[in-house]
N, C-alpha and C. Protein backbone atom coordinates (compact mmCIF):
# COMPACT_ATOMS: atom_id res chain seq x y z
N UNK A 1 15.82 -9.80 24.25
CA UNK A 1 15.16 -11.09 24.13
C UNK A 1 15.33 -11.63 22.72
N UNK A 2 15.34 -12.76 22.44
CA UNK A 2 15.17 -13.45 21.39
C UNK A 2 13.72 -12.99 21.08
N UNK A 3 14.08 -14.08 19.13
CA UNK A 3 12.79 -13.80 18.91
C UNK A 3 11.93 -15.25 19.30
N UNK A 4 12.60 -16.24 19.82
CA UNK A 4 11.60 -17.37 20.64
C UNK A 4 11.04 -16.57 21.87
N UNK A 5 12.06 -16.24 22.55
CA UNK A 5 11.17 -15.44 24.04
C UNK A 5 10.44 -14.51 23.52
N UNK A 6 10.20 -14.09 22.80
CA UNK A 6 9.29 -12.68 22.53
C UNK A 6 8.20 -13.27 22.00
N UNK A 7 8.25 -14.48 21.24
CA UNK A 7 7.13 -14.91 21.10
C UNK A 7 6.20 -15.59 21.74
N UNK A 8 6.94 -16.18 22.62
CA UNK A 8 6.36 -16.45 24.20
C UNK A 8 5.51 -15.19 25.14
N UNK A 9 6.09 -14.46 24.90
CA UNK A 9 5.41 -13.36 25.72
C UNK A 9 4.14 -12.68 24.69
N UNK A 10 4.69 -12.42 23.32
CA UNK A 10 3.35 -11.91 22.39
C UNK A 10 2.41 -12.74 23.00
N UNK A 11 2.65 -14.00 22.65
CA UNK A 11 1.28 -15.33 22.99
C UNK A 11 0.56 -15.35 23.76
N UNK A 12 1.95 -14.95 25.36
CA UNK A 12 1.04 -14.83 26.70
C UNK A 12 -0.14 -13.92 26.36
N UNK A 13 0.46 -12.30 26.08
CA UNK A 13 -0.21 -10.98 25.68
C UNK A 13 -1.54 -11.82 24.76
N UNK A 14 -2.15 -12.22 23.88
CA UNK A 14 -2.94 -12.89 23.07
C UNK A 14 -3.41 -13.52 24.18
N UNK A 15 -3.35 -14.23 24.32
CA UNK A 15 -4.27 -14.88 25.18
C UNK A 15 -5.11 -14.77 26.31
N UNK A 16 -3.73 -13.95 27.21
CA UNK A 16 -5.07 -12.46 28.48
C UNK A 16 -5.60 -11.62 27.11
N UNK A 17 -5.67 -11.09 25.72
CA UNK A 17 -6.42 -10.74 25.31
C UNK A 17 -7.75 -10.97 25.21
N UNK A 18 -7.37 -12.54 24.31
CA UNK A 18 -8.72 -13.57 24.07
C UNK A 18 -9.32 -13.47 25.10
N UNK A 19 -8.42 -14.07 26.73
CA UNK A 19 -9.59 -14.46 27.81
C UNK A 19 -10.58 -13.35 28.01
N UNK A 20 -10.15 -12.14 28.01
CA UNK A 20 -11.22 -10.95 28.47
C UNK A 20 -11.89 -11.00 27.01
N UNK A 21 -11.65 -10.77 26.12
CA UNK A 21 -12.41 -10.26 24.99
C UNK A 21 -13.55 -11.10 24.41
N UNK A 22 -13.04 -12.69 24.19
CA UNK A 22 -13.31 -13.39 23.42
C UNK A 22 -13.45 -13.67 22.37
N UNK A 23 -13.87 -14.42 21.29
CA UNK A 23 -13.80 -14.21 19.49
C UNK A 23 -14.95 -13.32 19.42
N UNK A 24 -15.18 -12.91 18.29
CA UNK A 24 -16.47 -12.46 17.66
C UNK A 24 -15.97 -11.26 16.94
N UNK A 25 -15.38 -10.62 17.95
CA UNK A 25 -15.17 -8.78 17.43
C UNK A 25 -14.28 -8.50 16.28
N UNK A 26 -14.03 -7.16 16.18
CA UNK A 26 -13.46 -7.17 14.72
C UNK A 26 -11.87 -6.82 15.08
N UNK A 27 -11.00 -6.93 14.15
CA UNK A 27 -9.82 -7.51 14.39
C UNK A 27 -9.24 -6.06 14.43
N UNK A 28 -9.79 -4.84 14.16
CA UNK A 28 -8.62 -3.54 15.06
C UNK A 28 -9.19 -3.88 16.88
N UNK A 29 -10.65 -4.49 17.16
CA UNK A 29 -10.78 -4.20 18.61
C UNK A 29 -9.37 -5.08 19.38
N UNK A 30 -8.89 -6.17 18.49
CA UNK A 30 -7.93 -7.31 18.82
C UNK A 30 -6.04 -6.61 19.01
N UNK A 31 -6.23 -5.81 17.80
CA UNK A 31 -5.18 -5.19 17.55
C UNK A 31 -4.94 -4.48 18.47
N UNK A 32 -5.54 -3.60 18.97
CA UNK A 32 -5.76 -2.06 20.22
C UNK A 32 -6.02 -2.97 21.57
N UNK A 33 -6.54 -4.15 21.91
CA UNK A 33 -6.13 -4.54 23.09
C UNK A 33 -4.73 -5.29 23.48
N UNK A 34 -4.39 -5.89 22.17
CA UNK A 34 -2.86 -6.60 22.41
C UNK A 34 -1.48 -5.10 22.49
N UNK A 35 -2.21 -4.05 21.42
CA UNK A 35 -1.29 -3.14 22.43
C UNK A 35 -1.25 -2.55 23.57
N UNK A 36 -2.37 -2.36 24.18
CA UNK A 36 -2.27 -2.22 25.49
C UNK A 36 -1.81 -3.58 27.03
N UNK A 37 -1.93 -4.47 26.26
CA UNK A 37 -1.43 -5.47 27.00
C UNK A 37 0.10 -5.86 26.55
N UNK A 38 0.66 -5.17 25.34
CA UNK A 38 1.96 -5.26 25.32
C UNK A 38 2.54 -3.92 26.55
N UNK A 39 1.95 -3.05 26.51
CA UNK A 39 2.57 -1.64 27.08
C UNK A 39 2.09 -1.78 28.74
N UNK A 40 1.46 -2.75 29.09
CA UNK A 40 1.42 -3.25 30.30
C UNK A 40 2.94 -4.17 31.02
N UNK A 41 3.09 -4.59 29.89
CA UNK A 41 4.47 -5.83 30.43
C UNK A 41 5.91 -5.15 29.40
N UNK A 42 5.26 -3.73 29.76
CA UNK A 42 6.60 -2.85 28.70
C UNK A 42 7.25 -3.78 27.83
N UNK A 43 6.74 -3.96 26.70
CA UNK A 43 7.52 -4.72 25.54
C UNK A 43 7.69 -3.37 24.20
N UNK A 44 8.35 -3.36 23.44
CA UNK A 44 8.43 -2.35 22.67
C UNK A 44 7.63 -2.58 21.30
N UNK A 45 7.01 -1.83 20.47
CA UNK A 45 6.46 -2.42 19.37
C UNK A 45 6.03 -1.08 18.47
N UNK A 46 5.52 -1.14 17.19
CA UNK A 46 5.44 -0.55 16.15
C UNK A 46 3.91 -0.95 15.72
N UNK A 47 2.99 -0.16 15.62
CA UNK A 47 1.85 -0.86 15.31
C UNK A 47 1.52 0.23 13.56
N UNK A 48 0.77 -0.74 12.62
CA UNK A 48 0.79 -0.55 11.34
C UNK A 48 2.43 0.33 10.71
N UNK A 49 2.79 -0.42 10.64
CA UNK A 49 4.69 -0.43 10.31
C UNK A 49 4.52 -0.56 8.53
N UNK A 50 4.84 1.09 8.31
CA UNK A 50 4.71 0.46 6.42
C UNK A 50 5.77 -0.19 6.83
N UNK A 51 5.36 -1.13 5.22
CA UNK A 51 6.59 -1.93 4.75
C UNK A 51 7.15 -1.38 3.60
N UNK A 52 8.30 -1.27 3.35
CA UNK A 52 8.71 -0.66 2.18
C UNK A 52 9.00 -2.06 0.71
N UNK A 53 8.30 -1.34 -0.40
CA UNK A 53 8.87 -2.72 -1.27
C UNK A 53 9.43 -1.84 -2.33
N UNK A 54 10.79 -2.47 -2.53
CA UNK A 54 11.37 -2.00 -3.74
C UNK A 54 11.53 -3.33 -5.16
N UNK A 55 11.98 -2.51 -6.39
CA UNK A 55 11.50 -3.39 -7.57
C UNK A 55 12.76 -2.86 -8.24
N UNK A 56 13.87 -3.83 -8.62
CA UNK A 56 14.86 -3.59 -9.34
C UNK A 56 15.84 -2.01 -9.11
N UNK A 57 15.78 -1.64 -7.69
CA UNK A 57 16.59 -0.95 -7.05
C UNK A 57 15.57 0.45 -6.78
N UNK A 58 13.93 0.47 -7.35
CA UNK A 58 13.57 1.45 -7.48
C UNK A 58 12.78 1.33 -6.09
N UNK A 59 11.92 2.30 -5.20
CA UNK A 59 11.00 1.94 -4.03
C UNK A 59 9.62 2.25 -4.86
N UNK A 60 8.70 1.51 -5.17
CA UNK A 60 7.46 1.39 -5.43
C UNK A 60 6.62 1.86 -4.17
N UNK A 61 5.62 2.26 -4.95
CA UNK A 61 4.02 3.20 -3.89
C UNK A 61 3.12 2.35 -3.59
N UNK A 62 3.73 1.39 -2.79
CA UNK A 62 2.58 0.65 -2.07
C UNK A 62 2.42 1.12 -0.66
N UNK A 63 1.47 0.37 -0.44
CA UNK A 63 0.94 0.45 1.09
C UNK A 63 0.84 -0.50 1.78
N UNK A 64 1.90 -1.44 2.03
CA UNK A 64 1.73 -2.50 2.88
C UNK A 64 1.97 -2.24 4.05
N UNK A 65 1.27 -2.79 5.13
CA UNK A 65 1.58 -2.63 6.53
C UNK A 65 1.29 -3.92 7.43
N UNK A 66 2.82 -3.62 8.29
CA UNK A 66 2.27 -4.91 9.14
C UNK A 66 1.62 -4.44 10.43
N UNK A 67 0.84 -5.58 10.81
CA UNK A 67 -0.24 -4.99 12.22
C UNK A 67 0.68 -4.65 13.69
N UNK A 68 1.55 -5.21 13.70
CA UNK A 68 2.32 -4.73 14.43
C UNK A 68 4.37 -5.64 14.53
N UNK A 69 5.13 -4.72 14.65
CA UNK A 69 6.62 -5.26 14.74
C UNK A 69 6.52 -5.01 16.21
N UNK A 70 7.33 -5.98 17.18
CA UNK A 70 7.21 -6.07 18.16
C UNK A 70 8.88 -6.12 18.31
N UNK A 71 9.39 -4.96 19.09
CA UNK A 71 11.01 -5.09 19.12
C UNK A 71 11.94 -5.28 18.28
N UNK A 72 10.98 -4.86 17.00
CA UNK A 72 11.91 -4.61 15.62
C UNK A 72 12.23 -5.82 15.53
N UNK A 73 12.01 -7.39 15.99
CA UNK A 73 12.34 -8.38 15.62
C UNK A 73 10.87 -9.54 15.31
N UNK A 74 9.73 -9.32 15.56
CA UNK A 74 8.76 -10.28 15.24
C UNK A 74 7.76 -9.80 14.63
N UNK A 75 7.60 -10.01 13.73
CA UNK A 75 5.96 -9.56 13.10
C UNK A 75 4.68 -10.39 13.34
N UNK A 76 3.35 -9.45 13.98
CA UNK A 76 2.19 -10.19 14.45
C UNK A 76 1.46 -9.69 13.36
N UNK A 77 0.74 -10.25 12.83
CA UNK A 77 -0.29 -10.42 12.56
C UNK A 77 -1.51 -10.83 12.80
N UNK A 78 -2.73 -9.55 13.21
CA UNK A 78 -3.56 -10.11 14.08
C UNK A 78 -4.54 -10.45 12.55
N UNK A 79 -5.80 -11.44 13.03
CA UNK A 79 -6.88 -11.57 12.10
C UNK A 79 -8.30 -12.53 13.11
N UNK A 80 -8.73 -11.58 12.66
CA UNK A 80 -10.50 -11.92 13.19
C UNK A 80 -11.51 -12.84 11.95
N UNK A 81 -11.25 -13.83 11.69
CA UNK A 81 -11.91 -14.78 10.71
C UNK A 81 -11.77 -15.91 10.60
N UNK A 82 -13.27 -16.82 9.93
CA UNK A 82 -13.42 -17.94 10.25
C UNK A 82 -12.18 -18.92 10.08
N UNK A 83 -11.16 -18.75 8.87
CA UNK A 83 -9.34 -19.52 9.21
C UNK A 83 -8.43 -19.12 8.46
N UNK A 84 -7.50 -19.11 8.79
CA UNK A 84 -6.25 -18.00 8.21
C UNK A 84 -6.13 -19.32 6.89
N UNK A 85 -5.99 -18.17 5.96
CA UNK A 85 -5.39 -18.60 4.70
C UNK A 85 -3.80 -19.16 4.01
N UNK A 86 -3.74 -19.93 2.99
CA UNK A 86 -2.70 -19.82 2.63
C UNK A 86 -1.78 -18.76 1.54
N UNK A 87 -2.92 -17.95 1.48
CA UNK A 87 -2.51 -16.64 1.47
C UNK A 87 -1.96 -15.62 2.42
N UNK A 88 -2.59 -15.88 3.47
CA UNK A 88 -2.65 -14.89 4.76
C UNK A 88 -0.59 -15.47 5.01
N UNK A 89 -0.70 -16.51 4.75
CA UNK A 89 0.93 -17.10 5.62
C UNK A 89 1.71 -16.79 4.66
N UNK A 90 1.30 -16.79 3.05
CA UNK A 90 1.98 -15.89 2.29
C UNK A 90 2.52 -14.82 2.01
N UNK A 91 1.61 -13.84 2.74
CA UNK A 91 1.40 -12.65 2.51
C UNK A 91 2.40 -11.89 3.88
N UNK A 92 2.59 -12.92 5.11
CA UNK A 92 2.98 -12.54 6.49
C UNK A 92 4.41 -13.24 5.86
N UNK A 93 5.31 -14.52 5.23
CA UNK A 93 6.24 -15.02 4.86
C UNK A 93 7.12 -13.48 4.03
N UNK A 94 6.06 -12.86 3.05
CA UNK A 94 6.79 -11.85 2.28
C UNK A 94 7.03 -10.83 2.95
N UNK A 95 6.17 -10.31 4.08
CA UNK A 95 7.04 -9.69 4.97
C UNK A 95 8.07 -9.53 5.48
N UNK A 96 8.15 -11.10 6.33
CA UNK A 96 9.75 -11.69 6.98
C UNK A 96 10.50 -11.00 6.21
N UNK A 97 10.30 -12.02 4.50
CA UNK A 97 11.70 -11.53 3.63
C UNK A 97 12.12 -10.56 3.20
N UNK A 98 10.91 -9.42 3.12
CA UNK A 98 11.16 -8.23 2.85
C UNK A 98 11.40 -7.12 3.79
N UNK A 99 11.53 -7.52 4.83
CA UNK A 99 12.17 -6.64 6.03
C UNK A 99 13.55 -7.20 6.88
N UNK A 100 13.85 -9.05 6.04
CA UNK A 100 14.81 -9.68 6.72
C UNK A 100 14.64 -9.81 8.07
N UNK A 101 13.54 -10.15 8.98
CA UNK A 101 12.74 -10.91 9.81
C UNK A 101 13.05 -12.30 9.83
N UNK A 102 13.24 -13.01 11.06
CA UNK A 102 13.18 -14.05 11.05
C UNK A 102 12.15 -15.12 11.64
N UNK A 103 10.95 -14.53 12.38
CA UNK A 103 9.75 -14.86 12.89
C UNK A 103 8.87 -13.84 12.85
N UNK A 104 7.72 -14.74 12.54
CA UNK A 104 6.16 -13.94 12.37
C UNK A 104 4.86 -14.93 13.11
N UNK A 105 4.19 -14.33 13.67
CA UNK A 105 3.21 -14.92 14.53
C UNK A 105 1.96 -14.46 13.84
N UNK A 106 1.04 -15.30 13.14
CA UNK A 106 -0.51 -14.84 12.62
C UNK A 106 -1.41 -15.34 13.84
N UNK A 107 -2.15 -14.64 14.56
CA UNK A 107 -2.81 -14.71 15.90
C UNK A 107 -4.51 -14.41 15.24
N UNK A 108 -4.94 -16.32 15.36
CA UNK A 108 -6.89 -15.08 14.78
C UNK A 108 -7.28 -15.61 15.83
N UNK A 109 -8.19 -14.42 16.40
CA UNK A 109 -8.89 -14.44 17.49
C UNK A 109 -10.21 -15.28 17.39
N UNK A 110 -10.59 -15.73 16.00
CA UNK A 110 -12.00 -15.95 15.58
C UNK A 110 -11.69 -16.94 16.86
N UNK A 111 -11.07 -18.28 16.64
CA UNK A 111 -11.03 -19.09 17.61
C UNK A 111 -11.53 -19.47 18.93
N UNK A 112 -12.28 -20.23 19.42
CA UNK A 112 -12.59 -20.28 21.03
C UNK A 112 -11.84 -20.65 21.48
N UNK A 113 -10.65 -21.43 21.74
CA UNK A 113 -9.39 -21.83 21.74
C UNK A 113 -8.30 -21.23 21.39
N UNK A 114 -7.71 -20.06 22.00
CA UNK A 114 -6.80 -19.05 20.75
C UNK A 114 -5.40 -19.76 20.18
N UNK A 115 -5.43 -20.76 21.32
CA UNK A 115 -4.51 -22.11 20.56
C UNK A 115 -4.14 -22.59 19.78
N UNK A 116 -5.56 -22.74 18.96
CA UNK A 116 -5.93 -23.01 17.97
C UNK A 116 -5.66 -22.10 16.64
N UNK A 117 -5.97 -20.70 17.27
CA UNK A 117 -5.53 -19.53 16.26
C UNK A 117 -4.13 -19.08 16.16
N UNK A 118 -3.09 -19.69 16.80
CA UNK A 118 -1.76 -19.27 16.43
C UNK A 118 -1.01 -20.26 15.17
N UNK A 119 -0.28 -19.47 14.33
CA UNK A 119 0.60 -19.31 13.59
C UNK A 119 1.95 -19.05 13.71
N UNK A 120 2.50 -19.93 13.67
CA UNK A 120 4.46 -19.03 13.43
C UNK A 120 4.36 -19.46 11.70
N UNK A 121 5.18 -18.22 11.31
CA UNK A 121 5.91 -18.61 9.97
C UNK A 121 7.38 -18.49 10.60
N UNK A 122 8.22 -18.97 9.51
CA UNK A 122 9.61 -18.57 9.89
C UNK A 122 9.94 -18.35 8.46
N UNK A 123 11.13 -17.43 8.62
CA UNK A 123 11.80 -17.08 7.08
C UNK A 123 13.53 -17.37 7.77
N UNK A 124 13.73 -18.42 6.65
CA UNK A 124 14.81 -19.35 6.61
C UNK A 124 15.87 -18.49 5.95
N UNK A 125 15.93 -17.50 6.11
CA UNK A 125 16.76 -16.68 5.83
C UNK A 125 18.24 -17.33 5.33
């Protein structure tokens, strides 16, 4: 699949999330139901995926992780809060580039509308 069709299907997955769950809860309960509703419609995925960052050829000791890679081609980012930041799209953009990604989906459940809570970034690679 592309990474447009895959993001079509993450979304679907998000959204039978939202409908059963609803907003309120905290964003691993969001995380742990979108993987089980990915492994329902067998999609493949990676959930807390370090990210590796290197600095002038060296690999630095961080701990970044994304919430989940979905077919080694889309990064989700789930978040449970009152509205995603322009940090948060920052922070999901440096991903893309630092794994050479070309779509990322920030999904917050806070939303009553989860419509409302989606995000694409794209990295213009």
């Amino acid at each position: 699949m592309t990474e447009n069709e895959l993001s079509k299907e993450i979304i679907g997955a998000a959204i039978e999330v939202h409908r059963h769950l609803g907003p309120g809860l905290l964003e691993s309960a969001y995380e742990e139901a979108l993987c089980c509703e990915l492994d329902l419609r067998e999609i493949k995925y990676e959930r807390q995926k370090r990210q590796e960052l290197k600095y002038k050829g060296k690999q630095l000791k961080t701990d970044y992780r994304i919430d989940l890679l979905v077919e080694n081609k889309v990064i989700v980012e789930n978040k449970a809060k009152e509205e995603v930041t322009p940090r948060d799209r920052a922070q999901t953009l440096t991903y893309l580039r630092l794994g050479n990604f070309k779509l990322a989906l920030i999904i917050n459940y806070h939303e009553s509308m989860l419509k409302d809570g989606i995000s694409r970034i794209v990295n213009n690679l």
